[in-house]
C-alpha atoms as a PDB file:
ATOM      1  CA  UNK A   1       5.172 -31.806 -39.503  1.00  0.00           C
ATOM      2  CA  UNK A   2       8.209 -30.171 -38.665  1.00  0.00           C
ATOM      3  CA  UNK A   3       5.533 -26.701 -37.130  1.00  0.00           C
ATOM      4  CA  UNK A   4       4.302 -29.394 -35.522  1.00  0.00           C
ATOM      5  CA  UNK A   5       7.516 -30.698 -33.326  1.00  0.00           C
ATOM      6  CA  UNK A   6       9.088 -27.311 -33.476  1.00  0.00           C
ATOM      7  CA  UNK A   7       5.388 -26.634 -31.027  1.00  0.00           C
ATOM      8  CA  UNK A   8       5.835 -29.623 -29.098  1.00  0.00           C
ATOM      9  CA  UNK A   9       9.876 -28.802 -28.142  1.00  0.00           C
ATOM     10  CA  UNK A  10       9.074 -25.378 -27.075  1.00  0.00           C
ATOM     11  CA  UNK A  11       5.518 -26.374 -25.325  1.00  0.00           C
ATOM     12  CA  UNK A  12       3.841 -23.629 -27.401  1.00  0.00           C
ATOM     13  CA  UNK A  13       0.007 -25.613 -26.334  1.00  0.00           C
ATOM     14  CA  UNK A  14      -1.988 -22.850 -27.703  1.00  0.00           C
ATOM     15  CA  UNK A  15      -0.358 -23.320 -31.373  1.00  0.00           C
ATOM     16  CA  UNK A  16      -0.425 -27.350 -30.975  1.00  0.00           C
ATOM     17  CA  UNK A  17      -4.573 -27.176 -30.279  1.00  0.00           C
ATOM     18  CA  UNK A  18      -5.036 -25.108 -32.526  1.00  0.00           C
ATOM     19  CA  UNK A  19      -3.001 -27.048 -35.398  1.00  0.00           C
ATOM     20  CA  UNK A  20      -4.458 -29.914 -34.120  1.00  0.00           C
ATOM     21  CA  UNK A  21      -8.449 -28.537 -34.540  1.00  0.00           C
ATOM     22  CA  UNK A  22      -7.502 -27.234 -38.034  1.00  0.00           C
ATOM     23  CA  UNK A  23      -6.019 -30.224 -39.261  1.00  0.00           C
ATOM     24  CA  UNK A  24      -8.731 -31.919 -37.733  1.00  0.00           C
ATOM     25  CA  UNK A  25     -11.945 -30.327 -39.664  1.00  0.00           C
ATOM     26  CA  UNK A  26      -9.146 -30.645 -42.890  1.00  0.00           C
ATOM     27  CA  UNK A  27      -8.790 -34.524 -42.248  1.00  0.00           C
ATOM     28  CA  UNK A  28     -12.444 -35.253 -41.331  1.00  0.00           C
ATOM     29  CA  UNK A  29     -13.402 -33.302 -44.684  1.00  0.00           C
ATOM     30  CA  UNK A  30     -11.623 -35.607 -46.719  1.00  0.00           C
ATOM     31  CA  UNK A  31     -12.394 -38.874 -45.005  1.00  0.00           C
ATOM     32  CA  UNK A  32      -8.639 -39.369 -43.676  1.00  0.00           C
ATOM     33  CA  UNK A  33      -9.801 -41.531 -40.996  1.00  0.00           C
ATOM     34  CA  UNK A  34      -6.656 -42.436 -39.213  1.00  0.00           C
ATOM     35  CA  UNK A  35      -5.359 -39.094 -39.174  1.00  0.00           C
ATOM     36  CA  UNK A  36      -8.860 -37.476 -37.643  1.00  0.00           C
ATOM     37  CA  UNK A  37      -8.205 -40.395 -34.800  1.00  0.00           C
ATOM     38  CA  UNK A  38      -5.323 -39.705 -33.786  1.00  0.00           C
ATOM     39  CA  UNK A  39      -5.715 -35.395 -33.693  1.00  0.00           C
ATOM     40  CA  UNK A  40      -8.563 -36.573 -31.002  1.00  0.00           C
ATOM     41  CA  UNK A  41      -6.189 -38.334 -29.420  1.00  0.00           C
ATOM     42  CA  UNK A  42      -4.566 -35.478 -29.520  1.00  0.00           C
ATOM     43  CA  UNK A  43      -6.501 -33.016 -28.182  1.00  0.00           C
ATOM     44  CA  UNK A  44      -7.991 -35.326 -25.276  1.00  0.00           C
ATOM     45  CA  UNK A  45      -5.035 -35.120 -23.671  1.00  0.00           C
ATOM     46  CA  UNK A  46      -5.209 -31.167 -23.484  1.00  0.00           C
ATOM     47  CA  UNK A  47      -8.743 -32.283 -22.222  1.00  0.00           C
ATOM     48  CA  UNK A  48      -7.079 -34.664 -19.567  1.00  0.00           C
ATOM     49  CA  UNK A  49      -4.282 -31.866 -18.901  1.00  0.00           C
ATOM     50  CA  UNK A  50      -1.447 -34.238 -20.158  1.00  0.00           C
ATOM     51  CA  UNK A  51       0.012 -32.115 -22.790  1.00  0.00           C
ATOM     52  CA  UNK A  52       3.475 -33.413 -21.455  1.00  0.00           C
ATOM     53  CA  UNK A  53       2.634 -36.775 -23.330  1.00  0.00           C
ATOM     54  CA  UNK A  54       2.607 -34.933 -26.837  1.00  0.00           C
ATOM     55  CA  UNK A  55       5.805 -35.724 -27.549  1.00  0.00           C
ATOM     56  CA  UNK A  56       4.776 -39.747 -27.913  1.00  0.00           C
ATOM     57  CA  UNK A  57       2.447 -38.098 -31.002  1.00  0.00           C
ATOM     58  CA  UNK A  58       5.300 -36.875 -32.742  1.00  0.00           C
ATOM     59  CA  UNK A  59       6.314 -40.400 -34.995  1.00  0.00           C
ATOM     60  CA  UNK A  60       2.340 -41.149 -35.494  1.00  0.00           C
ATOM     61  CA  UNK A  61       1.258 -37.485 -36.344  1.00  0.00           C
ATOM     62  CA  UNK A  62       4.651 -37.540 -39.160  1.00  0.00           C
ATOM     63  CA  UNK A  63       3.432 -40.872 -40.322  1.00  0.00           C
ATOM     64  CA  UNK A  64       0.128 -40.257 -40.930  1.00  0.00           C
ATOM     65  CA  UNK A  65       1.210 -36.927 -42.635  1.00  0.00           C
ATOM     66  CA  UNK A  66       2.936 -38.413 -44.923  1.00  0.00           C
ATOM     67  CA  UNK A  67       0.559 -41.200 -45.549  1.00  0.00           C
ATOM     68  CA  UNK A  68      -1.704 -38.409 -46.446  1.00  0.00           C
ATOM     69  CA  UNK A  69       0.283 -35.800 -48.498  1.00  0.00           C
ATOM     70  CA  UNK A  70       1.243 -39.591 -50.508  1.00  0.00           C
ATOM     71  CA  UNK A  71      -2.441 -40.275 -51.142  1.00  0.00           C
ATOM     72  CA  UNK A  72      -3.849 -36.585 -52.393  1.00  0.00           C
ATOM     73  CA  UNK A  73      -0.613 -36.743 -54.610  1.00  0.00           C
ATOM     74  CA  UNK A  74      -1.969 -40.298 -56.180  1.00  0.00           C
ATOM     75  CA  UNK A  75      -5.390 -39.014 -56.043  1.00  0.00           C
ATOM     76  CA  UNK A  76      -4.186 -35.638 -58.241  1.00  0.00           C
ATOM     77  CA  UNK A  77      -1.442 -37.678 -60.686  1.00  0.00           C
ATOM     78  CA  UNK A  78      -4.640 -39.890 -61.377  1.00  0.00           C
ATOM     79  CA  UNK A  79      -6.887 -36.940 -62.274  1.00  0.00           C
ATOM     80  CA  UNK A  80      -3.987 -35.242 -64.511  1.00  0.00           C
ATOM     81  CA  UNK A  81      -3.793 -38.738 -66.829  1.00  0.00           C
END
């Protein structure tokens, strides 16, 4: 999260689409829905030329990180037991 922001602040685009892709093929390869909905949201607006809006990503993208790193560490606790 935190490469993330630290990409949007200093409007490093090339870094941001190219997190967002990766983490893209990463979330649609495990079936994290939400998060592989909002990366396209994501990357439409590099599409639409409106990378200044990134920053309104910045709450949903940590949110749904964290939703995510919490459910693969369920998913692995429940495989260890």
């Amino acid at each position: 999260f935190e490469q993330f922001k630290e990409y949007i602040e200093n409007e490093e685009y090339d870094n941001i689409l190219s997190l967002a892709r990766d983490m893209s093929g990463l979330a649609g390869a495990i079936g994290a829905n939400n998060m592989t909905h909002l990366l396209s949201e994501i990357n439409q607006l590099f599409i639409y030329g409106a990378q200044k809006q990134l920053s309104l990503y910045v709450d949903g993208y940590k949110k749904e990180l964290e939703y995510l790193t919490n459910q693969i560490q369920q998913y692995i606790e429940s495989r260890q037991g």
